[in-house]
Protein backbone atom coordinates (compact mmCIF):
# COMPACT_ATOMS: atom_id res chain seq x y z
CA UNK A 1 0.00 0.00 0.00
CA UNK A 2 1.44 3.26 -0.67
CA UNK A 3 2.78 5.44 1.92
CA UNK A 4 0.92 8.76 0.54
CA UNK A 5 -2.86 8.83 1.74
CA UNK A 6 -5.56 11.43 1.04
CA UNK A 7 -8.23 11.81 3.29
CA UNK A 8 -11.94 13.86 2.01
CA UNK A 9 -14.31 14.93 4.99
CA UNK A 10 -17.04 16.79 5.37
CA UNK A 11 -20.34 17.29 7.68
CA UNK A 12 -23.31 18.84 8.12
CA UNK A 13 -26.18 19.80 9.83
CA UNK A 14 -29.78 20.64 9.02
CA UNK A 15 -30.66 23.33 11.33
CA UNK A 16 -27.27 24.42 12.43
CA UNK A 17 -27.69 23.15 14.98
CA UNK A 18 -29.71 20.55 13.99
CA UNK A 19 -29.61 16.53 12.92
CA UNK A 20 -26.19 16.45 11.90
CA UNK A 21 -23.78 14.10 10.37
CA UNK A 22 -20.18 13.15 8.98
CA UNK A 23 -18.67 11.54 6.35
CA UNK A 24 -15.11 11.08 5.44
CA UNK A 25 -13.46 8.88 2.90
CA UNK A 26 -9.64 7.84 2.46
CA UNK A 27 -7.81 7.43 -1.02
CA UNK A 28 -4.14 5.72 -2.26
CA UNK A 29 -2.88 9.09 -3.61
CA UNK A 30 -1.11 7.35 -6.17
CA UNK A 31 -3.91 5.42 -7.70
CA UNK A 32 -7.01 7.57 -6.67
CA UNK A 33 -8.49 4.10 -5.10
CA UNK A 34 -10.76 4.96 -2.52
CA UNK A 35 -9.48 2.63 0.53
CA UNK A 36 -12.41 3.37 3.42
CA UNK A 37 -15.58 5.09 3.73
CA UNK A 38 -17.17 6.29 6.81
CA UNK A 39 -20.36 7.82 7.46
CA UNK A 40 -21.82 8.37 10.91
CA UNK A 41 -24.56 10.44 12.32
CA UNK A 42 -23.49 13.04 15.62
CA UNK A 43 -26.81 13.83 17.09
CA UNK A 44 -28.02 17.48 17.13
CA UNK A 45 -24.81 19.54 16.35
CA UNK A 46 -23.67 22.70 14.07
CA UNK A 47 -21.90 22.23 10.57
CA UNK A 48 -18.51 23.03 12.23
CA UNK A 49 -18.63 20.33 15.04
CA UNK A 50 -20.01 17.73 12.46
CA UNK A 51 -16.99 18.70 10.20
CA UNK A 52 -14.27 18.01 12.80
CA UNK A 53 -15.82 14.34 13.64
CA UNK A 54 -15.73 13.87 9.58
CA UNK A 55 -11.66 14.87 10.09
CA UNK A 56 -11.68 12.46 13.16
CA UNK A 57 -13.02 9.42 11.18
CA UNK A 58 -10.90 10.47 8.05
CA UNK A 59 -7.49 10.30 9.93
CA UNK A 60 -8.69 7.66 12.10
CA UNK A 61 -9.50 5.45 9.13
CA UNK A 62 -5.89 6.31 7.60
CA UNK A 63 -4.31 5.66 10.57
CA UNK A 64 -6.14 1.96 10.86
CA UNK A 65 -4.96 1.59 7.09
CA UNK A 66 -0.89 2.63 7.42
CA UNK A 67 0.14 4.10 10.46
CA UNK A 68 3.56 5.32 9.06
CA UNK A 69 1.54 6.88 5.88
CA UNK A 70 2.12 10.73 4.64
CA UNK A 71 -1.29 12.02 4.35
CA UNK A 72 -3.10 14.69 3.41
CA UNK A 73 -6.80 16.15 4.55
CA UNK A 74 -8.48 17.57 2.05
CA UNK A 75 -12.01 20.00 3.19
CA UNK A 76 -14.40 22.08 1.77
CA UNK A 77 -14.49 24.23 5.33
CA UNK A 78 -12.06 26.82 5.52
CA UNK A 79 -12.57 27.17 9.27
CA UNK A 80 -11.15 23.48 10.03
CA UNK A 81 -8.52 24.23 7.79
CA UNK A 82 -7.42 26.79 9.32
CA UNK A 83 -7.36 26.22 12.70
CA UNK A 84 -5.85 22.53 12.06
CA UNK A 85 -2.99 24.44 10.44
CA UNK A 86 -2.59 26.62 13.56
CA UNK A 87 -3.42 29.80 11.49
CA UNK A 88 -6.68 30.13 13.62
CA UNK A 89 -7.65 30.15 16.71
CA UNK A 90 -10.36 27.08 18.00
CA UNK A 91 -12.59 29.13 21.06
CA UNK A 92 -15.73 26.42 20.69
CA UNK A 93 -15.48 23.82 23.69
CA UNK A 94 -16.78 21.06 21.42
CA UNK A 95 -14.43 21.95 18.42
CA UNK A 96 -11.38 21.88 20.69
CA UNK A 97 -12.08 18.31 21.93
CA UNK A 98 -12.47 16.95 18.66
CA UNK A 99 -9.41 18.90 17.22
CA UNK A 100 -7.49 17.73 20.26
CA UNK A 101 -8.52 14.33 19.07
CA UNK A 102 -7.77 14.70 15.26
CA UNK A 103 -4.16 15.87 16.79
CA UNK A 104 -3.53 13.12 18.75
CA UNK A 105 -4.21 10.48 15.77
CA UNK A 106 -2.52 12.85 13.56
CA UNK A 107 1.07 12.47 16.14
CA UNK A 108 0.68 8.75 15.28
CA UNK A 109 0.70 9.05 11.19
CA UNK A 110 3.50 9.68 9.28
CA UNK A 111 2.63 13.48 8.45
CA UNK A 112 -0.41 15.35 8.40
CA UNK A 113 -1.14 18.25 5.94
CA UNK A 114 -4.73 20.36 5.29
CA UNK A 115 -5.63 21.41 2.02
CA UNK A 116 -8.68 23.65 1.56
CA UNK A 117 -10.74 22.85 -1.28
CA UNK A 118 -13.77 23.75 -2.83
CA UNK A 119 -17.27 22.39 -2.57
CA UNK A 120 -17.78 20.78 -6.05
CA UNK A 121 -14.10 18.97 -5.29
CA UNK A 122 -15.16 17.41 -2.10
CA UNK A 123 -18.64 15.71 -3.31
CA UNK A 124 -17.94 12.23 -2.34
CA UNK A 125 -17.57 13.22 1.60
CA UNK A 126 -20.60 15.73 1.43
CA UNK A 127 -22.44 12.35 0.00
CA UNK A 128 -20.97 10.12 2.79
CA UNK A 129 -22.32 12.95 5.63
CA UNK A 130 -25.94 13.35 3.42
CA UNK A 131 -26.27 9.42 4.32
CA UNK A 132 -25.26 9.78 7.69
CA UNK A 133 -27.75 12.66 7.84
CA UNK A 134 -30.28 10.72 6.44
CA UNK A 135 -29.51 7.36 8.88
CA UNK A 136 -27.76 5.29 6.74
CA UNK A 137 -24.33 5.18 8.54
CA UNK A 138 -21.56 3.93 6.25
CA UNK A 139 -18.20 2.05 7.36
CA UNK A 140 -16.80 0.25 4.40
CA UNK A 141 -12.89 -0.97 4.40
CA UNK A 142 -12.58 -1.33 0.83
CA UNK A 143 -8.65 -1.59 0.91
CA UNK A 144 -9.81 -5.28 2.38
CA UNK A 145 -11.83 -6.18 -0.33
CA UNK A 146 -10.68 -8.34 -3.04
CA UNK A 147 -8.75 -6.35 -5.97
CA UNK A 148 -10.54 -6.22 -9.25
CA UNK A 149 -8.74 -7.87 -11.88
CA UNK A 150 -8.37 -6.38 -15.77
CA UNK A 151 -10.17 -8.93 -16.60
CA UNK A 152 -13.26 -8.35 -13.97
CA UNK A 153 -13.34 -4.99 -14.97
CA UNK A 154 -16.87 -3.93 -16.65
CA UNK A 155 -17.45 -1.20 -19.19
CA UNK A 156 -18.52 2.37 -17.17
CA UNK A 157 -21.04 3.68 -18.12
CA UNK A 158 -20.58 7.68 -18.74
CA UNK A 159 -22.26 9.93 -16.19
CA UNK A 160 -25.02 11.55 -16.96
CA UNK A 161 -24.25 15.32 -17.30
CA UNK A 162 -25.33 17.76 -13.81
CA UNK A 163 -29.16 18.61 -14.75
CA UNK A 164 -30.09 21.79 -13.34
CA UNK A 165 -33.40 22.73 -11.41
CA UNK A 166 -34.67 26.28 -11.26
CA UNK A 167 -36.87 27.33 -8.11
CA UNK A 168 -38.61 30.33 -8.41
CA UNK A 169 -39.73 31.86 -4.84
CA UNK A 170 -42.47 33.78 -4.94
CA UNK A 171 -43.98 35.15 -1.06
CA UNK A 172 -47.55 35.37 -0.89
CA UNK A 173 -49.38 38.53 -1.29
CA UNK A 174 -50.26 41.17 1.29
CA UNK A 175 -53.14 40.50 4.09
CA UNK A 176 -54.41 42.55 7.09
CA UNK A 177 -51.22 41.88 9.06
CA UNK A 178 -48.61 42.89 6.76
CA UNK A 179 -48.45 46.38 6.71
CA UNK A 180 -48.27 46.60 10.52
CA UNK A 181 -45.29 43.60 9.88
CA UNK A 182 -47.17 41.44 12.45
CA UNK A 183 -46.47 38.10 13.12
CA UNK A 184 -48.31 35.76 10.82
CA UNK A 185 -48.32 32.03 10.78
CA UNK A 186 -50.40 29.41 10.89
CA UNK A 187 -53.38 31.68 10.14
CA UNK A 188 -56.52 31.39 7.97
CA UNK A 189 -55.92 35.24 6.55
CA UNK A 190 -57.13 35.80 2.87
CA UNK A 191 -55.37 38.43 0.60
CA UNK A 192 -56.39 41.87 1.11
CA UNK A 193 -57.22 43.90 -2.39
CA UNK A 194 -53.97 45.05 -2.53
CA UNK A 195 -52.67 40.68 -1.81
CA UNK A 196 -54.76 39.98 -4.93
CA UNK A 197 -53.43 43.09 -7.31
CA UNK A 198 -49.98 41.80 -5.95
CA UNK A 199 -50.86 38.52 -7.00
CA UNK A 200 -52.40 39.51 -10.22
CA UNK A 201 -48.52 41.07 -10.82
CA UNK A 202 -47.10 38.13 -10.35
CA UNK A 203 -48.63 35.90 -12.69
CA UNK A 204 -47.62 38.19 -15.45
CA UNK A 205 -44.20 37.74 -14.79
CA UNK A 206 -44.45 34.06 -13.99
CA UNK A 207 -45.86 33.91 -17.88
CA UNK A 208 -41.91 34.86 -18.73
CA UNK A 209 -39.92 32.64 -16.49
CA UNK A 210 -40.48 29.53 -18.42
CA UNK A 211 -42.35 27.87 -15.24
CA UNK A 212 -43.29 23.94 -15.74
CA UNK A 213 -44.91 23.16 -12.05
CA UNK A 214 -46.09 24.80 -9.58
CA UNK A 215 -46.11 24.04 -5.86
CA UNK A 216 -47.25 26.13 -2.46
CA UNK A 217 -47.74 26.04 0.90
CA UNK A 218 -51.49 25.10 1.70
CA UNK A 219 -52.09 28.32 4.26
CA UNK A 220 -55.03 30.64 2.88
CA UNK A 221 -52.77 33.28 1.62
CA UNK A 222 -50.33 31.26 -0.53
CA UNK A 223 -52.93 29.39 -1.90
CA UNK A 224 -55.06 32.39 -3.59
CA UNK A 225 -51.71 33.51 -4.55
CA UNK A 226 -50.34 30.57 -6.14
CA UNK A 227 -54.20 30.10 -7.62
CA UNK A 228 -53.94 33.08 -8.99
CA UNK A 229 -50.43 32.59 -11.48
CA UNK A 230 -51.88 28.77 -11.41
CA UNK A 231 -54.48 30.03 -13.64
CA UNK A 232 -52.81 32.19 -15.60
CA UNK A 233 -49.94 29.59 -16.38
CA UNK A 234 -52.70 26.98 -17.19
CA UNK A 235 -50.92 24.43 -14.68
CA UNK A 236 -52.43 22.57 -11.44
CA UNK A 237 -51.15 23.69 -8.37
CA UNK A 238 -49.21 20.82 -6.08
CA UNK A 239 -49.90 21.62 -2.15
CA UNK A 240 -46.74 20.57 0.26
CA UNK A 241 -47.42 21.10 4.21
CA UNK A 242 -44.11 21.18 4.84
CA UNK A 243 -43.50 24.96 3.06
CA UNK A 244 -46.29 26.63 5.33
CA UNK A 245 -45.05 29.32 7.78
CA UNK A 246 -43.20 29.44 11.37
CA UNK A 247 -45.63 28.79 13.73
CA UNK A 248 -45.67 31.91 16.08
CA UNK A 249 -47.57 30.17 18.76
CA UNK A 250 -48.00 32.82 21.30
CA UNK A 251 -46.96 35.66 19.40
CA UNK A 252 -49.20 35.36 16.46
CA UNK A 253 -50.71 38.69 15.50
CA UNK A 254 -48.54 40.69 17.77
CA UNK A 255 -46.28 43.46 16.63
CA UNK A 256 -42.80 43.03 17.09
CA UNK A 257 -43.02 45.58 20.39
CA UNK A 258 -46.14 44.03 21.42
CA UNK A 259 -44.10 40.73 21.41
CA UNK A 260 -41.46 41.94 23.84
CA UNK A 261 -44.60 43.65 25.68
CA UNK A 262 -46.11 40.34 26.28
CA UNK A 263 -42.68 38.14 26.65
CA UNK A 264 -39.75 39.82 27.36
CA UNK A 265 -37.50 37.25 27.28
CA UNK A 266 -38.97 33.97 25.11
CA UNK A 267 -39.43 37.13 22.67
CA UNK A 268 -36.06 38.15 22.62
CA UNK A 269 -34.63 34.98 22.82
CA UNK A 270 -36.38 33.45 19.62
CA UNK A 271 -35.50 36.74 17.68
CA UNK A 272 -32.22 36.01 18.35
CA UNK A 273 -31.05 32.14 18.18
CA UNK A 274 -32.36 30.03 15.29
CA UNK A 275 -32.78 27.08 17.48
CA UNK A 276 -35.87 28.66 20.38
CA UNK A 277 -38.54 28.05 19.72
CA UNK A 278 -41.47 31.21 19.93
CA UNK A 279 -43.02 30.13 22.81
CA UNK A 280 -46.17 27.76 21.84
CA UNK A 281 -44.92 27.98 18.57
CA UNK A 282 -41.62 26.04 16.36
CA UNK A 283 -38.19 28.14 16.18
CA UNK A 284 -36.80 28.24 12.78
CA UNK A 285 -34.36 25.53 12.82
CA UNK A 286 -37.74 23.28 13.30
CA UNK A 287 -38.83 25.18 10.33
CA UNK A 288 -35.25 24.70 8.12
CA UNK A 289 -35.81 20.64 8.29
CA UNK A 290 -38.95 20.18 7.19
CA UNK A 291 -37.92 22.93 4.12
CA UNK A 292 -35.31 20.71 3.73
CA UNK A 293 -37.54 18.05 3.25
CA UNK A 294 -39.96 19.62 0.70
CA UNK A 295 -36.81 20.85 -1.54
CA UNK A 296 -35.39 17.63 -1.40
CA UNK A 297 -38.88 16.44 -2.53
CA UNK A 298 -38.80 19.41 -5.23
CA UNK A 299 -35.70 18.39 -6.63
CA UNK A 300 -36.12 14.59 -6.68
CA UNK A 301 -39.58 14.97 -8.44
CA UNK A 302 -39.21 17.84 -10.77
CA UNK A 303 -35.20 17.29 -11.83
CA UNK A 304 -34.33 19.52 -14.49
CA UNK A 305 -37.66 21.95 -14.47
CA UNK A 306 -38.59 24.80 -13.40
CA UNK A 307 -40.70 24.98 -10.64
CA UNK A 308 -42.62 28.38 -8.99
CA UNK A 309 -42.69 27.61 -5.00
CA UNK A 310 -44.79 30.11 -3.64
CA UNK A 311 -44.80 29.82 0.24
CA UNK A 312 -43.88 32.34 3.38
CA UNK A 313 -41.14 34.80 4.70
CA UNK A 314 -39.59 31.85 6.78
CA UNK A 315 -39.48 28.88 4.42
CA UNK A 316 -37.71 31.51 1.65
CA UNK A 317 -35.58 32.32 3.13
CA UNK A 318 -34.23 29.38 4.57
CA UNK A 319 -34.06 28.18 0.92
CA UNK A 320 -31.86 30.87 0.08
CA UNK A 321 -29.70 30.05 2.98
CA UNK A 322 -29.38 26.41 1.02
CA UNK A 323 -28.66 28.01 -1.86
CA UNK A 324 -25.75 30.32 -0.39
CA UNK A 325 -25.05 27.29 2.12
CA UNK A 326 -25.08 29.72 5.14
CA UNK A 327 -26.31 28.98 8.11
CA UNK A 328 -29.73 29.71 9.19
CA UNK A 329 -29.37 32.69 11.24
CA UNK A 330 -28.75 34.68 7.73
CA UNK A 331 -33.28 34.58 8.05
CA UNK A 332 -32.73 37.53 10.18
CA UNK A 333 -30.29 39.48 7.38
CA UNK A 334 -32.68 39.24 4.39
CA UNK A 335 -35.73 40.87 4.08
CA UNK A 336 -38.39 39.99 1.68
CA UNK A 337 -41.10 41.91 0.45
CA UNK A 338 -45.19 40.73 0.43
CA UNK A 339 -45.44 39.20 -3.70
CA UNK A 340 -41.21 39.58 -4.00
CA UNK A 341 -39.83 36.90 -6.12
CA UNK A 342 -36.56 35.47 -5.74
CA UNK A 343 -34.23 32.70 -7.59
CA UNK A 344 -32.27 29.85 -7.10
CA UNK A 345 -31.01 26.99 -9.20
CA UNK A 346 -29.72 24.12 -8.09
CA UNK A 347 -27.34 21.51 -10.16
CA UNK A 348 -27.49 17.61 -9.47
CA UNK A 349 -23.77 17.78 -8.67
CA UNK A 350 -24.44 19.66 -5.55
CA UNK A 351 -24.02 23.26 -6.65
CA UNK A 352 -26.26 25.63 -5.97
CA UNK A 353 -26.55 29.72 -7.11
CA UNK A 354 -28.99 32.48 -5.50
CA UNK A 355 -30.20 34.07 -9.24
CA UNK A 356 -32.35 36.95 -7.44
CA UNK A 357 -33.14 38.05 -4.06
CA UNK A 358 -36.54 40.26 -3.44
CA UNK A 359 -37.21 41.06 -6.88
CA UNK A 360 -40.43 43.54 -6.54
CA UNK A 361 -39.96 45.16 -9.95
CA UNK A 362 -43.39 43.48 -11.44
CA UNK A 363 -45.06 45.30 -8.54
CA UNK A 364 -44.41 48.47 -9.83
């Protein structure tokens, strides 16, 4: 076995923090023959905490393969990079116990060098943490596995080039609550006059965007809305419960100051960290998995079309956050406008690009 190893990681979460997961993979740097795969789930834990235990497994597994091996980590996340160089200082508690681990196991190899690279380069360990993420842990020792023969070997079949899917994101319409910005979830509301104008505006812009499907959140508001360009388009309109809005619980139909009026501190609290919950309500890492569901959904059955979403405030914006790959708490750095359309397309290979942000100009 050669002496030169390369080790891919990666991790994620989905909700930062949220369900998160490795996944880490080690290669003969000579051949480009992957040797091990692992792929475990952490529990509820932030992107950068889930990336370390990726770097764990990776140097782990090259250790278990060739303890006297040169090798070198190769990660999508600057950060880890970084710090693992010595360039950057590690202040989370978590983050220094694992990087006091990958340390440790790194003392033990032969040489240990990090290499930041980017996204599109590291797919095969963002695939290994997606199946941890999604509870199929992986932990394959292929260097043990019988070598394939010439002979063995089977015509590949070339891949199929990336197909890209557009996602238009149009917010619903203005009702009652909206020009007094009050909280508004899981309410019945209908478009006010001005909702159904704005809605009216949209469709005649939808008629230029090329749009195949259409699919909305079932609340009141998106649905006359998405009825609405629905008509105009001459296509059905597909329902998904998991793009409605935040439920607000107890602060539903308050102003922002009547919210920290009526609860100081859960008020505060939930307008500040992504993962509290409004009190009776969800928090918007509840709402970023199950909008991570419904574009997985998106993407799996409409591959390669282009697809109006018309939903809320909340679920858009966590979409963009996907599409930037940022981590949820950018929902309190956009703001998007009642009827504002925005863009992003996303490529099978795992790339993704924010097109349009709060686009209002059909409005006008």
């Amino acid at each position: 076995m050669s002496r030169r190893l390369i080790v891919e990681a990666d991790g994620g979460s989905r909700g930062n923090p949220g369900p998160a997961g490795y996944g880490a993979l080690v290669r003969d740097a000579a051949t480009g023959r992957v040797l091990a795969e692992r792929a475990e789930s952490v529990g509820r834990a932030t992107n950068n905490v889930a990336e370390y235990g990726g770097l764990v497994a990776g140097l782990q597994a090259a250790l278990d393969l060739n303890p006297q091996a040169e090798v070198e980590v190769r990660m999508d996340s600057k950060l880890v990079v970084e710090q693992m160089s010595g360039r950057w200082k590690i202040k989370h508690p978590d983050m220094q116990k694992l990087a006091l681990q990958a340390q440790q196991i790194a003392r033990q190899l032969g040489g240990v060098r990090y290499t930041w690279v980017p996204r599109a380069q590291n797919s095969a360990a963002d695939a290994l943490a997606n199946s941890a993420m999604d509870g199929r842990p992986v932990r394959r020792d292929l260097a043990a596995e019988p070598a394939t023969t010439e002979d063995d070997v089977q015509p590949v079949a070339v891949p199929a080039p990336a197909v890209t899917t557009v996602t238009h994101l149009l917010r619903h319409g203005r009702t009652e609550h909206t020009p007094e910005r009050r909280y508004s979830g899981r309410n019945d509301l209908p478009l006010s006059a001005t909702g159904r104008a704005e809605a009216d505006a949209a469709a005649v812009r939808a008629k230029e965007l090329g749009i195949e499907v259409v699919v909305a959140s079932p609340l009141r508001r998106t649905r006359e809305t998405a009825e609405v360009v629905a008509a105009v388009l001459g296509l059905p309109v597909q329902f998904d419960d998991d793009l409605v809005e935040l439920d607000f619980g107890d602060l539903e139909g308050l102003t922002a100051d009547e919210a920290r009026a009526a609860h100081p501190l859960a008020a505060r609290r939930f307008a500040t960290d992504t993962t509290v919950a409004a009190p009776g309500g969800e928090s918007v890492a509840d709402v970023s998995v199950r909008v991570g569901r419904a574009r997985a959904r998106i993407l799996r059955e409409h591959a390669g079309r282009t697809v109006l979403v018309v939903s809320h405030v909340t679920p858009i914006k966590l979409m963009l956050a996907a599409g930037l790959d940022v981590p949820d708490d950018v929902v309190h750095r956009v703001f998007l406008e009642a009827a504002s359309l925005s863009t992003v397309a996303w490529s099978s290979d795992g790339r993704s690009a924010v097109r349009l942000v709060n686009d209002t100009g059909h409005l006008r």
